[in-house]
N, C-alpha and C. Protein backbone atom coordinates (compact mmCIF):
# COMPACT_ATOMS: atom_id res chain seq x y z
N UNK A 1 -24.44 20.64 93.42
CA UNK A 1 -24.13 21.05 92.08
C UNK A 1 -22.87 21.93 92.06
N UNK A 2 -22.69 23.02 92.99
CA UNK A 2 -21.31 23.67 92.81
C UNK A 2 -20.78 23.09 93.39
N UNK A 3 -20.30 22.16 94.33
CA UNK A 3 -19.23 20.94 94.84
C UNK A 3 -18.97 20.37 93.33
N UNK A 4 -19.68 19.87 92.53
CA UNK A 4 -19.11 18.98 91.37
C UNK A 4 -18.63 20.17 90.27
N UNK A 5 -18.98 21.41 90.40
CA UNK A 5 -18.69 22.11 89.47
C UNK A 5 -17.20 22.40 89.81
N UNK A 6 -16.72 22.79 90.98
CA UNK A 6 -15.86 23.20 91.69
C UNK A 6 -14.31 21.81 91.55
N UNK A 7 -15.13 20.66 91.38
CA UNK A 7 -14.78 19.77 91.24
C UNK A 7 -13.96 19.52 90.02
N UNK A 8 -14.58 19.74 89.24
CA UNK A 8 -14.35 20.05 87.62
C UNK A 8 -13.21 20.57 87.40
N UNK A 9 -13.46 21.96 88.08
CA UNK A 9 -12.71 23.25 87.89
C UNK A 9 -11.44 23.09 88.49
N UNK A 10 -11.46 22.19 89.58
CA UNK A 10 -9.61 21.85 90.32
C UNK A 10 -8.72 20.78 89.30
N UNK A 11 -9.89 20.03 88.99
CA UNK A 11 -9.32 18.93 88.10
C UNK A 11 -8.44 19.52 87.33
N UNK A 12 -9.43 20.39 86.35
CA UNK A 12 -8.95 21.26 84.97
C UNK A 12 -7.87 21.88 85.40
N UNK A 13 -7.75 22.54 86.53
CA UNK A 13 -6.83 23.75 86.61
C UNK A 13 -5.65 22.71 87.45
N UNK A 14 -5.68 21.47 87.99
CA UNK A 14 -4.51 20.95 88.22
C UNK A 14 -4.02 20.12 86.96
N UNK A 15 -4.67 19.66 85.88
CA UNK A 15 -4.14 19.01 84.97
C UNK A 15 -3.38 19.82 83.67
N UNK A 16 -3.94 21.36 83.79
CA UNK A 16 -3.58 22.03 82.73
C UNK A 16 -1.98 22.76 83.78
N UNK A 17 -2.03 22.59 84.93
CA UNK A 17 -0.38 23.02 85.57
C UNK A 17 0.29 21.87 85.38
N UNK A 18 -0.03 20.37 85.45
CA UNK A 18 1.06 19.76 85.20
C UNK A 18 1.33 19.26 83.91
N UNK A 19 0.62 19.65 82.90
CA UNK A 19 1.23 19.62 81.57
C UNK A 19 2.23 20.56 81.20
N UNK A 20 1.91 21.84 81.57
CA UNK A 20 3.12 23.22 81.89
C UNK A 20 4.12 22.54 81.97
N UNK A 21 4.23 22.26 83.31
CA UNK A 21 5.33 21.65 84.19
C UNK A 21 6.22 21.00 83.49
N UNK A 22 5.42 19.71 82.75
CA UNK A 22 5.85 18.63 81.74
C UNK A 22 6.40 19.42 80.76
N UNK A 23 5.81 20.75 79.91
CA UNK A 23 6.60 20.81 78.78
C UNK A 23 7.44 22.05 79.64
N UNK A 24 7.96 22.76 80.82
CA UNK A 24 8.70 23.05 80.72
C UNK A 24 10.14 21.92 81.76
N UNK A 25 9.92 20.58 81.61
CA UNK A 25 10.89 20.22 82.22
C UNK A 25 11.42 19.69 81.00
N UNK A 26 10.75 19.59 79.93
CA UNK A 26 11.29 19.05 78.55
C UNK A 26 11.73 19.97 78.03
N UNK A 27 11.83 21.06 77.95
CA UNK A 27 12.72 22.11 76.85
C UNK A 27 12.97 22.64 78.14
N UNK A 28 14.07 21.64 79.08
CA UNK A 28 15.01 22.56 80.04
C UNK A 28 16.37 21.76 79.25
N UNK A 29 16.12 20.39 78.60
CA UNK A 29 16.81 19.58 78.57
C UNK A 29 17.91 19.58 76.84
N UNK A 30 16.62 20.27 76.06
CA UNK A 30 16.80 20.19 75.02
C UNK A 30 17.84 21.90 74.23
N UNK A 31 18.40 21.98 73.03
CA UNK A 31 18.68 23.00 72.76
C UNK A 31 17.99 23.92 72.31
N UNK A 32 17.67 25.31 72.44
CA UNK A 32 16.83 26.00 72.17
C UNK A 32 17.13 27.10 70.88
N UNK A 33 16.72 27.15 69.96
CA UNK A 33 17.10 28.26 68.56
C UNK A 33 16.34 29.11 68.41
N UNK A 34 17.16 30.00 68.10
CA UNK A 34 16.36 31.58 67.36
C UNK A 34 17.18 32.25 66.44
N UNK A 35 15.98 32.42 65.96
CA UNK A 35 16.88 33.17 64.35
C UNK A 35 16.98 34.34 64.55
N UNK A 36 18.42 35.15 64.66
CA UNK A 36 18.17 36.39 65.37
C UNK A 36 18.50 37.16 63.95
N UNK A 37 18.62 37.03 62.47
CA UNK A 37 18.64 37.91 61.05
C UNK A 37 19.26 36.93 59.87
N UNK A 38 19.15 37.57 58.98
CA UNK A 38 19.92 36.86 57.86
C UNK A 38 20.75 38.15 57.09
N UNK A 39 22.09 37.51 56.66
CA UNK A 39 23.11 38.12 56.32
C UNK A 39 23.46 38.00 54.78
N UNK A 40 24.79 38.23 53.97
CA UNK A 40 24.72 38.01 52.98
C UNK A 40 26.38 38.84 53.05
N UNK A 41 27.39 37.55 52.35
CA UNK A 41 28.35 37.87 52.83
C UNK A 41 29.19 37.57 50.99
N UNK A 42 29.80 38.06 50.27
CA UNK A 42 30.56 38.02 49.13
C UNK A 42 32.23 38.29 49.36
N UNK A 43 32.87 37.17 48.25
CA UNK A 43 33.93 36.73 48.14
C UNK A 43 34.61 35.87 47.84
N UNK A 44 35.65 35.19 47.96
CA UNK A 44 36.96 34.49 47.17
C UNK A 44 36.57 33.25 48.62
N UNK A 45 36.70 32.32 47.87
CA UNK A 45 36.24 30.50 49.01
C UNK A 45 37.63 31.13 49.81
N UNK A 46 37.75 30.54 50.86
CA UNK A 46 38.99 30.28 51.32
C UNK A 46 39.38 28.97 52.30
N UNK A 47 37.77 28.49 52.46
CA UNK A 47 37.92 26.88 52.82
C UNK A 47 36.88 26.37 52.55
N UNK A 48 36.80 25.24 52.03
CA UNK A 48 35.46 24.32 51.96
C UNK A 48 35.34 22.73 52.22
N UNK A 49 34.45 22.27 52.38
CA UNK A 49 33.91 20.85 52.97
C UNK A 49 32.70 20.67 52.72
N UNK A 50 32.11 19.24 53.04
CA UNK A 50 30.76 18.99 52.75
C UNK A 50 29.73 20.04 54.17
N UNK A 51 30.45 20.09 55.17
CA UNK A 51 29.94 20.87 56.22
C UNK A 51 30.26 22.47 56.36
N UNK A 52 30.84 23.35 55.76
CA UNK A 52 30.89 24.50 56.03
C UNK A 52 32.19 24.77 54.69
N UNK A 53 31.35 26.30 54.54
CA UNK A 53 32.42 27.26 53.39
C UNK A 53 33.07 28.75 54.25
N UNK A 54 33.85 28.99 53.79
CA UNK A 54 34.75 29.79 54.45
C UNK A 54 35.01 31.33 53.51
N UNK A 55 34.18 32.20 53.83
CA UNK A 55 34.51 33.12 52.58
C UNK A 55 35.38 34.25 52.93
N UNK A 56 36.42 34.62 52.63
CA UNK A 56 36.97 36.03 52.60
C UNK A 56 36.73 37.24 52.68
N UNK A 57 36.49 38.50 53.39
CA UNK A 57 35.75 39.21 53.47
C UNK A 57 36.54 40.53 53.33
N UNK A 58 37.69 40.59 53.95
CA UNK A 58 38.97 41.26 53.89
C UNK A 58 40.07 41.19 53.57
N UNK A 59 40.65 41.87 52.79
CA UNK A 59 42.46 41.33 52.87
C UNK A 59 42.86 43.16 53.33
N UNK A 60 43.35 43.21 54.07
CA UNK A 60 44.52 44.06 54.35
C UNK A 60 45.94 44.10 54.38
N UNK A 61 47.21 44.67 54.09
CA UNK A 61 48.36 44.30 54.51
C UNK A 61 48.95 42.78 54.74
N UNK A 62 48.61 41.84 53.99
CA UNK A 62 49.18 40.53 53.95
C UNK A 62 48.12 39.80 55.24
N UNK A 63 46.86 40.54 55.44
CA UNK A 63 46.36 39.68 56.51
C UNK A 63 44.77 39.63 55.82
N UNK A 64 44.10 38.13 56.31
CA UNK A 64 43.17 38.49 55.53
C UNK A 64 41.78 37.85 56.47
N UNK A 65 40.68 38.30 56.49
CA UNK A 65 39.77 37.79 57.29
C UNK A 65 38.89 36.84 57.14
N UNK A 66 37.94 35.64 57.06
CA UNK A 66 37.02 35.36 56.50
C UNK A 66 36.35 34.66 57.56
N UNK A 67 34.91 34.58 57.04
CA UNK A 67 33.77 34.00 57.39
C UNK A 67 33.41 32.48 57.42
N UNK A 68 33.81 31.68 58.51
CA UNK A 68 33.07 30.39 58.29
C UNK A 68 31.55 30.27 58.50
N UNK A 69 31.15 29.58 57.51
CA UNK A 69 29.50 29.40 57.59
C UNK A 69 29.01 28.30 57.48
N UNK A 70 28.54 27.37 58.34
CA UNK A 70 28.18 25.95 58.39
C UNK A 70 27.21 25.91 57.36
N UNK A 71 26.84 24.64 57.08
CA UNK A 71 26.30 23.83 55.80
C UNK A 71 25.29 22.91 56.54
N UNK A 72 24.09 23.20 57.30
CA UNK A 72 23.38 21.97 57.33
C UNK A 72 21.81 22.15 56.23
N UNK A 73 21.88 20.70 56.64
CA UNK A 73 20.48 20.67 55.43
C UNK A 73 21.05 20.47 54.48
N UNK A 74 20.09 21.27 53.16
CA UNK A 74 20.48 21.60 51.79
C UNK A 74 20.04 22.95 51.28
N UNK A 75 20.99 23.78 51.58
CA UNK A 75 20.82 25.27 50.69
C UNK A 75 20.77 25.02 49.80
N UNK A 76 20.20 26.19 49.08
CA UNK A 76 19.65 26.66 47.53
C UNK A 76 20.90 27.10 47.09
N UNK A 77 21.14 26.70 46.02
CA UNK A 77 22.29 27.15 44.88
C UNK A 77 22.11 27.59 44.26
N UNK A 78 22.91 28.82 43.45
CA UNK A 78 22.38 29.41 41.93
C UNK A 78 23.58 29.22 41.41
N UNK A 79 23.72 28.82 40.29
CA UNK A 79 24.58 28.80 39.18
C UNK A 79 25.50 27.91 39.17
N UNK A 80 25.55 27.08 40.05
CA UNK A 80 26.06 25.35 40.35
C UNK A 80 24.96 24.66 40.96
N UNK A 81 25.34 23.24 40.79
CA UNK A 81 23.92 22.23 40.91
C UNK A 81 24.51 22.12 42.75
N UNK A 82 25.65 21.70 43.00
CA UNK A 82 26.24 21.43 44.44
C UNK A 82 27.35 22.19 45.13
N UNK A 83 28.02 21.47 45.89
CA UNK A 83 29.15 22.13 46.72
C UNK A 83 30.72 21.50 45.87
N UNK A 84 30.25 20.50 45.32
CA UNK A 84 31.65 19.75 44.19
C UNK A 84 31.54 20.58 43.53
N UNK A 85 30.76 21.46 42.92
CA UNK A 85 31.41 22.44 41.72
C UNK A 85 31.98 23.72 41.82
N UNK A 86 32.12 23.90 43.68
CA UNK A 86 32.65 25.08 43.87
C UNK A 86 34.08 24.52 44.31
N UNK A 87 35.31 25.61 44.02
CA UNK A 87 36.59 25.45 44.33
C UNK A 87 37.66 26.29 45.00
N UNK A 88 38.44 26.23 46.01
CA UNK A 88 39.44 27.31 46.59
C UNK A 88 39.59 28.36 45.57
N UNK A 89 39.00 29.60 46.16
CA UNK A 89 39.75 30.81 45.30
C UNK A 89 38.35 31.47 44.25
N UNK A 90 37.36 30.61 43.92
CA UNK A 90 36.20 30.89 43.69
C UNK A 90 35.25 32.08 44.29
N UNK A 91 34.77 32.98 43.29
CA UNK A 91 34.01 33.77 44.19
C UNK A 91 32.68 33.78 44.38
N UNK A 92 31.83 33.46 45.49
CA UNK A 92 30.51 33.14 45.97
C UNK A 92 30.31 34.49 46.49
N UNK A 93 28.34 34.07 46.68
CA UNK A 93 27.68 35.33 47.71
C UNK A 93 26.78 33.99 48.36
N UNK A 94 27.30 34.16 49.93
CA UNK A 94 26.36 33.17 50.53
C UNK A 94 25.80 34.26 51.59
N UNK A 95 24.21 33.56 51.43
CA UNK A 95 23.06 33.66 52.31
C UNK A 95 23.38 33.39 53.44
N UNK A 96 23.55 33.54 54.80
CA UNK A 96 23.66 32.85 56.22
C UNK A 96 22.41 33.57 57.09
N UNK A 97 21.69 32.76 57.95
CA UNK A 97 21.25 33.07 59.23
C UNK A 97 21.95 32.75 60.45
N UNK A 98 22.15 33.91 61.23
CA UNK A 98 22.73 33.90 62.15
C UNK A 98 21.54 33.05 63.12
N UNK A 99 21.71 31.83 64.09
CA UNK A 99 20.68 31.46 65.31
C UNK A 99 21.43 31.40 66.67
N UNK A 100 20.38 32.00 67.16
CA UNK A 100 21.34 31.89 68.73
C UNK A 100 21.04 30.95 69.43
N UNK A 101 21.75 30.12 69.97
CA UNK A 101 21.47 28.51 70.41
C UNK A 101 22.18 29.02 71.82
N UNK A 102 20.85 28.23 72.37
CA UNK A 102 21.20 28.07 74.27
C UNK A 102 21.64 26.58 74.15
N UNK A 103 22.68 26.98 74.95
CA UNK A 103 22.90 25.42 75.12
C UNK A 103 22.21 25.01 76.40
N UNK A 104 22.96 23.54 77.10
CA UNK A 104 22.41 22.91 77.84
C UNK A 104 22.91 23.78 79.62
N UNK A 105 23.93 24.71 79.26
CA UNK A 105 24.62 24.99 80.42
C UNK A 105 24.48 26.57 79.87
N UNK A 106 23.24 27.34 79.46
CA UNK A 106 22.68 27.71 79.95
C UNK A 106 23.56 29.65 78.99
N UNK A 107 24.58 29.50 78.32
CA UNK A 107 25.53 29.61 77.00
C UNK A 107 24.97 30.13 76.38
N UNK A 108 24.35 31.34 75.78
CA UNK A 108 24.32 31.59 74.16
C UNK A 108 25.42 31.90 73.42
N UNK A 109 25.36 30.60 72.00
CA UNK A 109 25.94 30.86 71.40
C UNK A 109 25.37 31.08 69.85
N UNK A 110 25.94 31.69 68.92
CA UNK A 110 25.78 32.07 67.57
C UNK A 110 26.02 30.83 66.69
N UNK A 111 25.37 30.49 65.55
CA UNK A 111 26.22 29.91 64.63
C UNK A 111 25.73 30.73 63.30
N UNK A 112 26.27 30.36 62.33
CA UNK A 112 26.18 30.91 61.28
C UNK A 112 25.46 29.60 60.24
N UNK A 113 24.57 29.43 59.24
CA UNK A 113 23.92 28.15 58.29
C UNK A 113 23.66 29.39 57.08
N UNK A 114 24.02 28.48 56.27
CA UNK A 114 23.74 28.83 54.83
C UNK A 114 22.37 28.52 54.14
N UNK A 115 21.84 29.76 53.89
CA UNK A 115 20.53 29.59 52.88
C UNK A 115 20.66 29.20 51.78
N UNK A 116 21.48 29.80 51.01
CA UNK A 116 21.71 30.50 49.73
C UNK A 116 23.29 30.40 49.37
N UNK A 117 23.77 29.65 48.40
CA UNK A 117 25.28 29.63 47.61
C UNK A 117 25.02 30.31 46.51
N UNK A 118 25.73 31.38 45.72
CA UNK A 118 25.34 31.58 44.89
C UNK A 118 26.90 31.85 44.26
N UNK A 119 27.09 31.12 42.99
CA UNK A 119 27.95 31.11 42.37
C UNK A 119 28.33 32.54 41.69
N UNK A 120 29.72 32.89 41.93
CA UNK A 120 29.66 34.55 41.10
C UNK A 120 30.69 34.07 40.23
N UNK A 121 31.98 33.76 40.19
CA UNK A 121 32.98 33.42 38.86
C UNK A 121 34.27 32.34 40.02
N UNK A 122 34.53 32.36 38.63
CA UNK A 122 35.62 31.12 38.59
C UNK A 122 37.52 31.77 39.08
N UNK A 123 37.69 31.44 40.30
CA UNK A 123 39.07 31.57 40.71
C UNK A 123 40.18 31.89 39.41
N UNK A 124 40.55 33.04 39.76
CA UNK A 124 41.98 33.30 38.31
C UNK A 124 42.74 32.43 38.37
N UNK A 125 42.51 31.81 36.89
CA UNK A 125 44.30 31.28 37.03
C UNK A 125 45.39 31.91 37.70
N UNK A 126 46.06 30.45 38.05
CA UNK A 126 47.61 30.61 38.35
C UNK A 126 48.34 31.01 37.24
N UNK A 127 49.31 32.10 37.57
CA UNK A 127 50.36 32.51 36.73
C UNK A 127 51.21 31.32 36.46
N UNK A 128 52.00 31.25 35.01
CA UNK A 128 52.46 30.18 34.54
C UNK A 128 53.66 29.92 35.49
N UNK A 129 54.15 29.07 35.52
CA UNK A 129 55.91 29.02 36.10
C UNK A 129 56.49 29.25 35.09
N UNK A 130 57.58 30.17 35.34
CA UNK A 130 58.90 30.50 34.38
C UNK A 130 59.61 29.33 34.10
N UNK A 131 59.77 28.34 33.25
CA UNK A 131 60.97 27.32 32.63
C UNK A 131 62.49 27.96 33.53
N UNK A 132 62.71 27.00 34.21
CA UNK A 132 64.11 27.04 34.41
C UNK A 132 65.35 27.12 33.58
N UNK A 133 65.90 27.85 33.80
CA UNK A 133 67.24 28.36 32.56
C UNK A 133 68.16 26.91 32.45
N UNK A 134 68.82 26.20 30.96
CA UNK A 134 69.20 25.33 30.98
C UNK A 134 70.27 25.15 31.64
N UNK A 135 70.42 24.08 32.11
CA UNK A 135 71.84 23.73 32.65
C UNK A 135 73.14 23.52 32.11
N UNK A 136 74.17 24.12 32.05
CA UNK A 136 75.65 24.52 31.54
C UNK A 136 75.94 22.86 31.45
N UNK A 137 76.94 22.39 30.51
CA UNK A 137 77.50 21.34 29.71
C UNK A 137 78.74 21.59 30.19
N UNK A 138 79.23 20.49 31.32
CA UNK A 138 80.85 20.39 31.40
C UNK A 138 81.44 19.44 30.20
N UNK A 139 82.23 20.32 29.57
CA UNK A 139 82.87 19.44 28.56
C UNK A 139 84.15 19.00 29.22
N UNK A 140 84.38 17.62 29.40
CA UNK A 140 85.95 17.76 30.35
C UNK A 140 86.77 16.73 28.63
């Protein structure tokens, strides 16, 4: 009776190590994420695409800083239905979670994904152009 119990018990305890084994030779292979906070960043677009918005965060002295923030999925919008109704120069407050992704070589790196677009106002007009002064009449 304890030979078959014992029996049991190697089985169990060798089948439950090589499932281990199995799931850690499978997430050696794969990329690994963690959400290390969420942010919240306001300002003037300064690039956009169907994959990532670019917001402004600083201008100093003719230099100016901004934030790229990738676009996967589908974030939540407030005050536009999509990403076509936002435009260069527009001012947003986007949601981002920062995740730290291991790569395959072993790398953490950051990316930045958008929760949250939230529409704040509409880019100032451009100042008009001044009309060019007419051009002088050679009378010969």
């Amino acid at each position: 009776m304890k030979t078959r119990m014992a029996y049991y018990i190697a089985i169990g305890l060798v089948t439950l190590l090589a499932l281990s084994l199995g799931g850690l030779v499978q997430a050696r292979g794969q990329k690994m994420e963690i959400k290390t906070g969420e942010h919240r960043v306001t300002g003037p677009v300064g690039g956009i695409s169907k994959n990532f918005i670019a917001v402004v965060y600083r201008r100093e002295k003719g230099t100016e800083e901004e934030l790229a923030i990738q676009i996967d999925g589908a974030p939540q919008f407030e005050h536009v239905k999509n990403m076509s109704e936002i435009a260069l120069g527009d001012t947003v407050t986007v949601t981002y979670a920062d995740i730290a992704v291991a790569g395959e070589d072993g790398k953490e790196r950051t990316k930045r994904v958008a929760r949250k677009i939230s529409f704040v106002q509409k880019a100032p007009p451009a100042p008009p152009e001044e009309p060019l002064p007419p051009e002088p009449i050679d009378e010969e």
